[in-house]
C-alpha atoms as a PDB file:
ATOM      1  CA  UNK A   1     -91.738 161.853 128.486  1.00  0.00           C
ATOM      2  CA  UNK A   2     -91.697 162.634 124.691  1.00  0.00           C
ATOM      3  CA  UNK A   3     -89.248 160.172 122.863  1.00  0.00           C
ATOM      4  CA  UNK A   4     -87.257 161.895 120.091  1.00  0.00           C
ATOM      5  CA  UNK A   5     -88.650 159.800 116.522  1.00  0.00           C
ATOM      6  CA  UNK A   6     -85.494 159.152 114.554  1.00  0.00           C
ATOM      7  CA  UNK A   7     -85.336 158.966 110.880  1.00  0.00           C
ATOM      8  CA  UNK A   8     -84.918 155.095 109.424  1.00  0.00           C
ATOM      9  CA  UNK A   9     -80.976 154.155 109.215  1.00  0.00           C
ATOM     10  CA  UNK A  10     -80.028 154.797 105.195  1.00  0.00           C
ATOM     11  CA  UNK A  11     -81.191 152.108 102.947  1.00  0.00           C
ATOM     12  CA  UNK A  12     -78.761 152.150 100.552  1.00  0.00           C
ATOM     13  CA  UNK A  13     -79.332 150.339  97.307  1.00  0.00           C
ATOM     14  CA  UNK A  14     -75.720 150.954  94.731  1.00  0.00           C
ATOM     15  CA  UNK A  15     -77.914 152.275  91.835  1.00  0.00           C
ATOM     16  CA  UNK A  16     -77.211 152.012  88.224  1.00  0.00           C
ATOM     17  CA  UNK A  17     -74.888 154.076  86.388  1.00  0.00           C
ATOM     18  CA  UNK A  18     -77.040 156.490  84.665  1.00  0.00           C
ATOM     19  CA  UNK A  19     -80.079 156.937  87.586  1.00  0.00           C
ATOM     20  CA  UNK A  20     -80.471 159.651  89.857  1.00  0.00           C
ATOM     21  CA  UNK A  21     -78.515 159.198  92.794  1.00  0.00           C
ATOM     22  CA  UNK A  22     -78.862 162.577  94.809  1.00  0.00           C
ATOM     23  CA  UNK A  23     -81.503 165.454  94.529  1.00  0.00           C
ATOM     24  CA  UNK A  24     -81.325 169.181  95.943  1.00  0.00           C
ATOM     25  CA  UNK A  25     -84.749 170.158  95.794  1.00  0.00           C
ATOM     26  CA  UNK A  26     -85.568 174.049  96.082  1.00  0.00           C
ATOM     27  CA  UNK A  27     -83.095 174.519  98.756  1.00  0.00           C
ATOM     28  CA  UNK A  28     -82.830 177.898 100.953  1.00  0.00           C
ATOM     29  CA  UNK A  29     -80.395 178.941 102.969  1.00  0.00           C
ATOM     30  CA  UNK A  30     -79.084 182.110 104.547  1.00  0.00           C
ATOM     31  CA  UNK A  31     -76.524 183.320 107.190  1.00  0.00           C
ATOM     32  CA  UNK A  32     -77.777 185.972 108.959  1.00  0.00           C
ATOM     33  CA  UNK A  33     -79.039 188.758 106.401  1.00  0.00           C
ATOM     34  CA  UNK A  34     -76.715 187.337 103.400  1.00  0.00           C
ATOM     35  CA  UNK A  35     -79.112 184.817 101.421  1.00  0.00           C
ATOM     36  CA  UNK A  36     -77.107 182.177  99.715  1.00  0.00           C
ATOM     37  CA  UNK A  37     -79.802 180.483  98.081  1.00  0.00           C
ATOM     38  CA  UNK A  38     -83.166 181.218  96.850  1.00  0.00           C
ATOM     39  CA  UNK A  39     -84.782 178.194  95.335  1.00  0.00           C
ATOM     40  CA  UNK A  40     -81.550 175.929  93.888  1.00  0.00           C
ATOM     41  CA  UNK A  41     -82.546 172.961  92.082  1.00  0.00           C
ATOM     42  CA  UNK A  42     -80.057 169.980  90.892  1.00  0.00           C
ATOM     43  CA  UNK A  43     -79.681 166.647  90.258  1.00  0.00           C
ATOM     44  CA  UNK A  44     -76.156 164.456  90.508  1.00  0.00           C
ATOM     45  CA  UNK A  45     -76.314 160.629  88.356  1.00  0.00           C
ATOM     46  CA  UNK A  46     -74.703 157.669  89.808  1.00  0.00           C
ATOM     47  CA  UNK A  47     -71.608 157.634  88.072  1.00  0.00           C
ATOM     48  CA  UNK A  48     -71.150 160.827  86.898  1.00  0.00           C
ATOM     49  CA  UNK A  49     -68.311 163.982  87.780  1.00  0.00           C
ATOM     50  CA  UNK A  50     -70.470 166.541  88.590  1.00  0.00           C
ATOM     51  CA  UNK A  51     -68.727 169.967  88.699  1.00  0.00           C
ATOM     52  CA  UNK A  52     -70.509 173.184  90.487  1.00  0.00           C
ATOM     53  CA  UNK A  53     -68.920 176.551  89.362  1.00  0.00           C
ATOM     54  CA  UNK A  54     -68.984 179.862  90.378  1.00  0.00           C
ATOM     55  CA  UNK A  55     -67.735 183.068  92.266  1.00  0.00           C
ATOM     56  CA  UNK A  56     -66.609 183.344  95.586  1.00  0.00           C
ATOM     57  CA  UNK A  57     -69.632 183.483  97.933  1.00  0.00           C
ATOM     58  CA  UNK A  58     -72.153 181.745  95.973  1.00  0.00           C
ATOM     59  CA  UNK A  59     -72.399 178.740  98.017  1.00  0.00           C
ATOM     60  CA  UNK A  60     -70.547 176.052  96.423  1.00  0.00           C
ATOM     61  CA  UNK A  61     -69.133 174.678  99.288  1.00  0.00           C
ATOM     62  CA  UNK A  62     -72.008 174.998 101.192  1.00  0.00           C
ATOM     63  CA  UNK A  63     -74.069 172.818  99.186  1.00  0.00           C
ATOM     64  CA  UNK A  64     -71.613 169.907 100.133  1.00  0.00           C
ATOM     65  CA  UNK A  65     -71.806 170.051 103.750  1.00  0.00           C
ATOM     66  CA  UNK A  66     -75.373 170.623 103.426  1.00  0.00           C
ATOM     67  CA  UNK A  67     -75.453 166.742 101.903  1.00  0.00           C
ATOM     68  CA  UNK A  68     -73.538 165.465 104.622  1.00  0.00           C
ATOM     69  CA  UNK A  69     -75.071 167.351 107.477  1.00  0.00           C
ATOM     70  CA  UNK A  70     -72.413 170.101 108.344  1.00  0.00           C
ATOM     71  CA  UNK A  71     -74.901 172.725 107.620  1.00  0.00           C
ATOM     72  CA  UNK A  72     -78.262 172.450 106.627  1.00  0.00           C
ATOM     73  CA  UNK A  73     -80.833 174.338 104.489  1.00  0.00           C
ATOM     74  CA  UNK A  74     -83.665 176.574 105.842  1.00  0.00           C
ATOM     75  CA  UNK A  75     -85.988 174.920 103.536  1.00  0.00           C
ATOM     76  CA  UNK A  76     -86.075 172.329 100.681  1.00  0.00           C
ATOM     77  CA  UNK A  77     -84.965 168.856 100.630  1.00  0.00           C
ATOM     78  CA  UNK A  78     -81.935 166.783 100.256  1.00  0.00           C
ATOM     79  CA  UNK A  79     -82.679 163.241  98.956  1.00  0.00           C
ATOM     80  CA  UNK A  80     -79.902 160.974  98.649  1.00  0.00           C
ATOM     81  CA  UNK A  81     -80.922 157.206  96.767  1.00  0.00           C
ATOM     82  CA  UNK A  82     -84.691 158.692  97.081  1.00  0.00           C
ATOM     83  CA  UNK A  83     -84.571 158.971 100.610  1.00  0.00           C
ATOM     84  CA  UNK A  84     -84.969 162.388 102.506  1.00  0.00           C
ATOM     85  CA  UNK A  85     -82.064 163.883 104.330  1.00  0.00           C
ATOM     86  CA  UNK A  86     -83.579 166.787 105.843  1.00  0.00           C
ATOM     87  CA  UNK A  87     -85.140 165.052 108.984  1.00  0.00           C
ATOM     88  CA  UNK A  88     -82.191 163.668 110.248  1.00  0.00           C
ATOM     89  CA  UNK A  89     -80.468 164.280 113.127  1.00  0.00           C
ATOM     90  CA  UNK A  90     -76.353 164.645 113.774  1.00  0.00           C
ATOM     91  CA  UNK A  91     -76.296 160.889 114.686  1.00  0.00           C
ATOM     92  CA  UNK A  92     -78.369 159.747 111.379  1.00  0.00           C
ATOM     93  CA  UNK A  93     -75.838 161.232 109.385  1.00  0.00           C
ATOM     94  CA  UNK A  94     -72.979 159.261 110.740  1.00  0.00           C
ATOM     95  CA  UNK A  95     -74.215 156.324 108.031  1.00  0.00           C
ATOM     96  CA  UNK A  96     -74.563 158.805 105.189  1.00  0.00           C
ATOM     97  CA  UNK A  97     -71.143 159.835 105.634  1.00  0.00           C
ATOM     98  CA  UNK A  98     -69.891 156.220 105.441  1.00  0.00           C
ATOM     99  CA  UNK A  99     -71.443 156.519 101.711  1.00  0.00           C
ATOM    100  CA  UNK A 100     -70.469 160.455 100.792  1.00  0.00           C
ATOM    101  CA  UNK A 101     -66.954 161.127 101.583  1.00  0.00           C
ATOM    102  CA  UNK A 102     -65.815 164.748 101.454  1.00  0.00           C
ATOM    103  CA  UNK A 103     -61.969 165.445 100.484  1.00  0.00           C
ATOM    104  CA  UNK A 104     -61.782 169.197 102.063  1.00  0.00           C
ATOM    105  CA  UNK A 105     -59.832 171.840 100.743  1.00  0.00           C
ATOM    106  CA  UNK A 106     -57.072 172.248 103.234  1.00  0.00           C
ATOM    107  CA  UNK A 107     -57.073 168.098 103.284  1.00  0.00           C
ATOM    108  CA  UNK A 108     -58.355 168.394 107.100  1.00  0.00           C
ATOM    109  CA  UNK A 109     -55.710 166.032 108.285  1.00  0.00           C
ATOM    110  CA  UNK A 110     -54.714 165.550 111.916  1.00  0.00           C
ATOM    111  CA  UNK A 111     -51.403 167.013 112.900  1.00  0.00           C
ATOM    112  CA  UNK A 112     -51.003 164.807 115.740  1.00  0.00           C
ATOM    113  CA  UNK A 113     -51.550 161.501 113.957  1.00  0.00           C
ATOM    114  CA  UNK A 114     -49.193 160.008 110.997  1.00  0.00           C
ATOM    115  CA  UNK A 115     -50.301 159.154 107.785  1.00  0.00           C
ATOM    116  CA  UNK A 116     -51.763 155.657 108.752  1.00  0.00           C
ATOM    117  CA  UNK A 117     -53.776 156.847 111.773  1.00  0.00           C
ATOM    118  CA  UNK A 118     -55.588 159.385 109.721  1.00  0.00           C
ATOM    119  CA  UNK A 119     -56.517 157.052 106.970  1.00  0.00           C
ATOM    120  CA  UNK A 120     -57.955 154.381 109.846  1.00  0.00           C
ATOM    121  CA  UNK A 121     -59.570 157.102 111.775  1.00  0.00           C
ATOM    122  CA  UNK A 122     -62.588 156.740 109.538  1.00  0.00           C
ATOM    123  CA  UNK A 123     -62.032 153.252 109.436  1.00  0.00           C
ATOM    124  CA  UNK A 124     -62.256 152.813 113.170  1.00  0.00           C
ATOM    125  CA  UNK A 125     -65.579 155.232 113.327  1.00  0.00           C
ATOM    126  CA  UNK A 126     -67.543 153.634 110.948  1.00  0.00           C
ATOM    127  CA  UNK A 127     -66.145 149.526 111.384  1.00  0.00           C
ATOM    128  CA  UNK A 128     -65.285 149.867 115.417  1.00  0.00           C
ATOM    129  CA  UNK A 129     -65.211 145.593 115.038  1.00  0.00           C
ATOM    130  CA  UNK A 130     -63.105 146.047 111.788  1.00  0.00           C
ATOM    131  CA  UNK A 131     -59.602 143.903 113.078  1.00  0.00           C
ATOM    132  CA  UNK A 132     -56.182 145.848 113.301  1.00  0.00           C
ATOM    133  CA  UNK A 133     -54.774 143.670 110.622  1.00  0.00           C
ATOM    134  CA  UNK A 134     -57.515 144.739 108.151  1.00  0.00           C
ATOM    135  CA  UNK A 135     -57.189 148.264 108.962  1.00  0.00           C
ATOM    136  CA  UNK A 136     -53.505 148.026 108.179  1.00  0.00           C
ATOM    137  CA  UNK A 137     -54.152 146.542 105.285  1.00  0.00           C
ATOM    138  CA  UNK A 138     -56.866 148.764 103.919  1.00  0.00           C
ATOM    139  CA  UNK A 139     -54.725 151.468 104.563  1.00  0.00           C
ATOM    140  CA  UNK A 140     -52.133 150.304 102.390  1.00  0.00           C
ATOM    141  CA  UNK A 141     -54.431 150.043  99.665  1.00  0.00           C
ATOM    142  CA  UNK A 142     -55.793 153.231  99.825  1.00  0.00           C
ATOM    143  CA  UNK A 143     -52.493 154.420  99.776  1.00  0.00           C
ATOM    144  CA  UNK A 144     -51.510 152.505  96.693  1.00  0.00           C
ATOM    145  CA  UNK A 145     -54.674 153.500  95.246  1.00  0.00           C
ATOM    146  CA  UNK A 146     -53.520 157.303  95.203  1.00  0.00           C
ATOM    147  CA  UNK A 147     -49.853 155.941  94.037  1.00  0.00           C
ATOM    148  CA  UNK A 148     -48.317 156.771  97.630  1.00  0.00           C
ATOM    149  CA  UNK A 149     -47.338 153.613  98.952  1.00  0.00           C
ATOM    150  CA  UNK A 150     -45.277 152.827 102.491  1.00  0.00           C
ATOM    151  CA  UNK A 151     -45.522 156.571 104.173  1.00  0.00           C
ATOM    152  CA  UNK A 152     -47.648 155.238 106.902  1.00  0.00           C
ATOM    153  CA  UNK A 153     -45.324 156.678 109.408  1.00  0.00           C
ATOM    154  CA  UNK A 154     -45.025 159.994 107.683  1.00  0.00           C
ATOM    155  CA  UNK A 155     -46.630 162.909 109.791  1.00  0.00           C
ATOM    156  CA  UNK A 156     -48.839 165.507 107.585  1.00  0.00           C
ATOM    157  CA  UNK A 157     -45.740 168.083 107.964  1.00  0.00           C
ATOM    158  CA  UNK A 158     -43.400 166.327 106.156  1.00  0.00           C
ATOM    159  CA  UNK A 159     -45.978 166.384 102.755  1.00  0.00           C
ATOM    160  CA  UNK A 160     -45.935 168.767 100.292  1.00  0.00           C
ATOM    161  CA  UNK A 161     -49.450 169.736  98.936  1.00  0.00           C
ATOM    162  CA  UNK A 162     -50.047 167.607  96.257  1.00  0.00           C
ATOM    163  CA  UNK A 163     -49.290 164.737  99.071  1.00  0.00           C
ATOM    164  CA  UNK A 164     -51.844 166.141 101.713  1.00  0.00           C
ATOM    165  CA  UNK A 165     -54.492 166.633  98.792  1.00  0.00           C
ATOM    166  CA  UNK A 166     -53.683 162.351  98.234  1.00  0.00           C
ATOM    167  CA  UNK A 167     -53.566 161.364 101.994  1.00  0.00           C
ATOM    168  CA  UNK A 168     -57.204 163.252 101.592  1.00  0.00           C
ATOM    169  CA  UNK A 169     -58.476 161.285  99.290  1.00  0.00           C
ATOM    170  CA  UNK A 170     -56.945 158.279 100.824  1.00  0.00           C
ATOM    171  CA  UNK A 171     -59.001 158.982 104.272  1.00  0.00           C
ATOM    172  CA  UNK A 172     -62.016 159.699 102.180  1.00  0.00           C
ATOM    173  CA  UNK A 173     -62.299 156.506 100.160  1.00  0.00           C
ATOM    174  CA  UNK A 174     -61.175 154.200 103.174  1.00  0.00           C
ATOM    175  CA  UNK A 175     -64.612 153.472 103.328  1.00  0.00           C
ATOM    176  CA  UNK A 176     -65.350 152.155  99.891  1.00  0.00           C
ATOM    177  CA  UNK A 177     -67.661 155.215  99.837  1.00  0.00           C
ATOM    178  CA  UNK A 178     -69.897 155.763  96.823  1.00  0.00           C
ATOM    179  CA  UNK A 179     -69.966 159.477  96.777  1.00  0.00           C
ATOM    180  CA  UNK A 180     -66.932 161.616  96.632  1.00  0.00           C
ATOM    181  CA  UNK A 181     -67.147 165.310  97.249  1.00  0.00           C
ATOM    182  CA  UNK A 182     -64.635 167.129  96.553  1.00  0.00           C
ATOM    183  CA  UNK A 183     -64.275 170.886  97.906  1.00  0.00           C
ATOM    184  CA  UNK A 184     -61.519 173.161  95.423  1.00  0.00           C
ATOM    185  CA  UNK A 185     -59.013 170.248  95.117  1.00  0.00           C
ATOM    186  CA  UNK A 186     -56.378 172.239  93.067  1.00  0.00           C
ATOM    187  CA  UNK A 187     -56.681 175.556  95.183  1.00  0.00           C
ATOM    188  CA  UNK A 188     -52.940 176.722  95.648  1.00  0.00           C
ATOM    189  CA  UNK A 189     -51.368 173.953  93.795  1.00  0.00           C
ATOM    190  CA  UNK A 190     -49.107 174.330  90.797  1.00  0.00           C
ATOM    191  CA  UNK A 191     -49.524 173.001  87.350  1.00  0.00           C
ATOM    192  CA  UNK A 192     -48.042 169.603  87.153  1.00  0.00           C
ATOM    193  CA  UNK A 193     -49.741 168.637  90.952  1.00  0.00           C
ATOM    194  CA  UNK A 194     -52.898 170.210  89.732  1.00  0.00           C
ATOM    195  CA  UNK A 195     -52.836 168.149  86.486  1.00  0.00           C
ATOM    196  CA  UNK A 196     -52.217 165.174  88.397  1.00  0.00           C
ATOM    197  CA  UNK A 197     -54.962 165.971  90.796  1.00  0.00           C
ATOM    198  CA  UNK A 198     -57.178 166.426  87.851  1.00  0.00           C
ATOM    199  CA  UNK A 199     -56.470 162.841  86.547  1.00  0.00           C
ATOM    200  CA  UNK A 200     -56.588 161.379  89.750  1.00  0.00           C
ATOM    201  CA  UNK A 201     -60.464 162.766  89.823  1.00  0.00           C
ATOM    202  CA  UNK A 202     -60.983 160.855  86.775  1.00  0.00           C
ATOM    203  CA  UNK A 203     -59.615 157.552  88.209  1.00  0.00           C
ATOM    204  CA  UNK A 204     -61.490 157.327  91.316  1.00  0.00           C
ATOM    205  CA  UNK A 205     -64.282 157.030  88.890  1.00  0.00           C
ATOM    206  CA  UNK A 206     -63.185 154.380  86.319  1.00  0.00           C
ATOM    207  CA  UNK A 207     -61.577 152.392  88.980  1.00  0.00           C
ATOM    208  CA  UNK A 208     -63.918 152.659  91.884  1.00  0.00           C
ATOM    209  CA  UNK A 209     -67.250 153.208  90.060  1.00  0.00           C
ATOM    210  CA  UNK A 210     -68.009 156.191  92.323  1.00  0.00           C
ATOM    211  CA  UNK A 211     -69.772 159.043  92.078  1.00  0.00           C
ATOM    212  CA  UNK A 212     -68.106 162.820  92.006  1.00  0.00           C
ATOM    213  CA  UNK A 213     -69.005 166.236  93.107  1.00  0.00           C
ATOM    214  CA  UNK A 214     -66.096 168.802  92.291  1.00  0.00           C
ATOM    215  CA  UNK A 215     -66.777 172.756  93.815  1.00  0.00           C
ATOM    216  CA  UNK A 216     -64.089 174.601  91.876  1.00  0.00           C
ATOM    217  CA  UNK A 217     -63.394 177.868  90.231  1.00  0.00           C
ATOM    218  CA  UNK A 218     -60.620 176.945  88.390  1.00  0.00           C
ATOM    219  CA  UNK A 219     -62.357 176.236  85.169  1.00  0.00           C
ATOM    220  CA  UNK A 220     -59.420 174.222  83.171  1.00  0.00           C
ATOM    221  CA  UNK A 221     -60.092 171.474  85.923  1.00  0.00           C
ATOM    222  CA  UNK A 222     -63.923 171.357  85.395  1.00  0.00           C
ATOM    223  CA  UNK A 223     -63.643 171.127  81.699  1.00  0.00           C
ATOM    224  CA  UNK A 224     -60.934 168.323  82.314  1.00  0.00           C
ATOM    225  CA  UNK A 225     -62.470 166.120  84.886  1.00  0.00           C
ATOM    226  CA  UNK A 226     -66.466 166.744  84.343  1.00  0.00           C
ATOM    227  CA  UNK A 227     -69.373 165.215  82.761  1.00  0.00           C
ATOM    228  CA  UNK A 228     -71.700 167.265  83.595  1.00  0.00           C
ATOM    229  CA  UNK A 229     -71.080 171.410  84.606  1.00  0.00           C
ATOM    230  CA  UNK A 230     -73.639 173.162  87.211  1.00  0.00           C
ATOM    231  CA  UNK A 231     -73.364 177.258  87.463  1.00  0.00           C
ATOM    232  CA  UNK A 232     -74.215 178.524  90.629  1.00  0.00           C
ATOM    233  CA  UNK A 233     -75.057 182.251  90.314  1.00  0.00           C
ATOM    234  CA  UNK A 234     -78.082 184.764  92.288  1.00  0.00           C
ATOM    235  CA  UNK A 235     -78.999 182.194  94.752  1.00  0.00           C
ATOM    236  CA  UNK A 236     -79.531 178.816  92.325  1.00  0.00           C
ATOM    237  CA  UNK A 237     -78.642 177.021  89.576  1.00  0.00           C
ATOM    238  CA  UNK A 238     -78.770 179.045  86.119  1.00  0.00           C
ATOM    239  CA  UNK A 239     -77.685 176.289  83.894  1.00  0.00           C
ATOM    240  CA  UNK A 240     -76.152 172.358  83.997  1.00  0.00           C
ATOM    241  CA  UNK A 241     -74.653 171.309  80.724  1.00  0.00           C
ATOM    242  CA  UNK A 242     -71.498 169.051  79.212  1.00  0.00           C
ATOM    243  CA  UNK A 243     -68.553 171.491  79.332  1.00  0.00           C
ATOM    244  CA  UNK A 244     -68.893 171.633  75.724  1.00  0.00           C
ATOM    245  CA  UNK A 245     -72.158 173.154  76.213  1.00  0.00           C
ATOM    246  CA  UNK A 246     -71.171 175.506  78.842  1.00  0.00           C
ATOM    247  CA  UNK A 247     -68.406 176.486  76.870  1.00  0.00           C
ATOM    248  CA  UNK A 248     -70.726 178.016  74.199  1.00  0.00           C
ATOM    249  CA  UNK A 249     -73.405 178.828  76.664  1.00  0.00           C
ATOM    250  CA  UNK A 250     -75.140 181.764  76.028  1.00  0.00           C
ATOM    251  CA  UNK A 251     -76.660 182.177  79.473  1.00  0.00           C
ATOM    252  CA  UNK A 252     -75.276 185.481  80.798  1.00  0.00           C
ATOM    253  CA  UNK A 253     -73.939 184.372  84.158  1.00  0.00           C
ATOM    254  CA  UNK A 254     -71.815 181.844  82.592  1.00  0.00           C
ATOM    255  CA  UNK A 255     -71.013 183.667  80.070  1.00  0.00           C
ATOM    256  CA  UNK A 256     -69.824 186.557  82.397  1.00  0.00           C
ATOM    257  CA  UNK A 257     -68.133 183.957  84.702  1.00  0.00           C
ATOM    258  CA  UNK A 258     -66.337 181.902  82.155  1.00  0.00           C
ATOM    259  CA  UNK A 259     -65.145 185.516  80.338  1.00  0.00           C
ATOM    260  CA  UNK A 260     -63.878 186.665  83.291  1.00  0.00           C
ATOM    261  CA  UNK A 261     -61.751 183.403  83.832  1.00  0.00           C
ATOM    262  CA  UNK A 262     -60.812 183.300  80.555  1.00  0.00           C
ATOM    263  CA  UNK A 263     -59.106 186.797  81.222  1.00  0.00           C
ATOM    264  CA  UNK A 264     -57.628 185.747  84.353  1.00  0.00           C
ATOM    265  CA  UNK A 265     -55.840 183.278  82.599  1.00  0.00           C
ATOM    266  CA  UNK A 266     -54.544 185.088  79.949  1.00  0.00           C
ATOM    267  CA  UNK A 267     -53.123 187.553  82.220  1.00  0.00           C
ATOM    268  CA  UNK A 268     -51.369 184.839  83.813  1.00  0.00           C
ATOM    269  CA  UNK A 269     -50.126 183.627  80.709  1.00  0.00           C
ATOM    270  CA  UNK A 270     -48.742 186.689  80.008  1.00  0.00           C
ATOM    271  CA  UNK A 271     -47.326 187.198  83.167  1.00  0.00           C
ATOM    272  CA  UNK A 272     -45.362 183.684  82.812  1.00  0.00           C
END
């Protein structure tokens, strides 16, 4: 009988501020006939907000779950702390999500638990030794952390948005994880949430050290919370640049893409 060779667990060495932490190396992938990417190429620093733009369809999101093993690419690799992703199996990735923590779009929380019991679920997965007390206690932090404190016993129907988007991030960074990925954080929220959401991007980083990727469209929040800018257009990367670059890019994808926004907000300007 053939045993299945498994990858080595994740060696995980925290990096300095400043190397390369994660590399997408001429990915592909397709569903079905649609292609999503041809040959996309990037590189995320330890340390830094990375923010991928782009149109509906391009593939933002997919790129994220394709770091954490949700999807994964028809060809190309995935290196995360110089260490290839694209061997491992379902199990492997168990470990690499202790380190890259994803805060989803619709939050992803469980209806049936409160508060608390989502924010320990990863808890309980990752540390299954890890005693009650310092569950509880973690969980208060966290919740602190993203200036909700005591709603433990809340169930995810009684928050508004901006709260679920919070109780997200709470879950995520239970772990003390070193990655954060976050998919559209502000989608559907209104200003003054969204602006808080925004700053609360920021913090994670000054106060945790931590790595971010944001996948948005909304381009106010990707000038506001990034160091860096990536444009996903035709299947890869066309250009990564300081929003101050990208805002006088003369690339015509981003150009295109950041007109077009630029419109869309004036027309809701207008409209206010």
């Amino acid at each position: 009988m053939l045993l299945r060779r498994h990858p080595p667990r994740l060696q995980f060495r925290p990096p300095t501020r400043g190397e390369e932490l994660i590399r997408f190396e001429h990915l592909q992938k397709s569903f079905g006939p649609k292609r999503v990417y041809d040959d996309l190429q990037l590189s995320v620093y330890a340390g830094e907000t990375l923010t991928v733009i782009g149109g509906s369809g391009t593939g933002k999101s997919v790129l994220l779950k394709c770091l954490i093993g949700l999807l994964r690419p028809d060809a190309g690799r995935i290196l995360f702390e110089g260490q290839e992703l694209s061997g491992f199996h379902e199990e492997d990735f168990i470990d690499v999500r202790r380190h890259v923590a994803m805060v989803f779009q619709g939050s992803a929380l469980f209806d049936s638990l409160t508060v608390g019991e989502n924010i320990a679920y990863p808890l309980r997965e990752h540390f299954p030794r890890m005693p009650a007390e310092e569950i509880r206690e973690r969980v208060a932090r966290k919740l602190e952390l993203v200036n909700l404190p005591g709603i433990e016993d809340m169930k995810p129907s009684d928050l508004s948005g901006g709260m679920k988007k919070r109780v997200g991030l709470a879950r995520a960074i239970a772990t003390d994880p070193e990655v954060i990925l976050w998919d559209e954080p502000t989608t559907g929220l209104d200003p003054v949430t969204t602006e808080n959401i925004n700053q609360m991007i920021r913090s994670m980083q000054k106060q945790l050290g931590c790595t971010s990727i944001v996948v948005t469209h909304d381009m106010m929040s990707a000038f506001t919370v990034s160091d860096r800018i990536a444009m996903l257009a035709n299947r890869r990367i066309v250009q990564v640049g300081t929003p101050e670059e990208m805002k006088v890019s003369t690339v015509p994808e981003v150009r295109a893409f950041l007109d077009a926004r630029r419109q869309e907000l004036g027309l809701q300007e207008e409209a206010r």
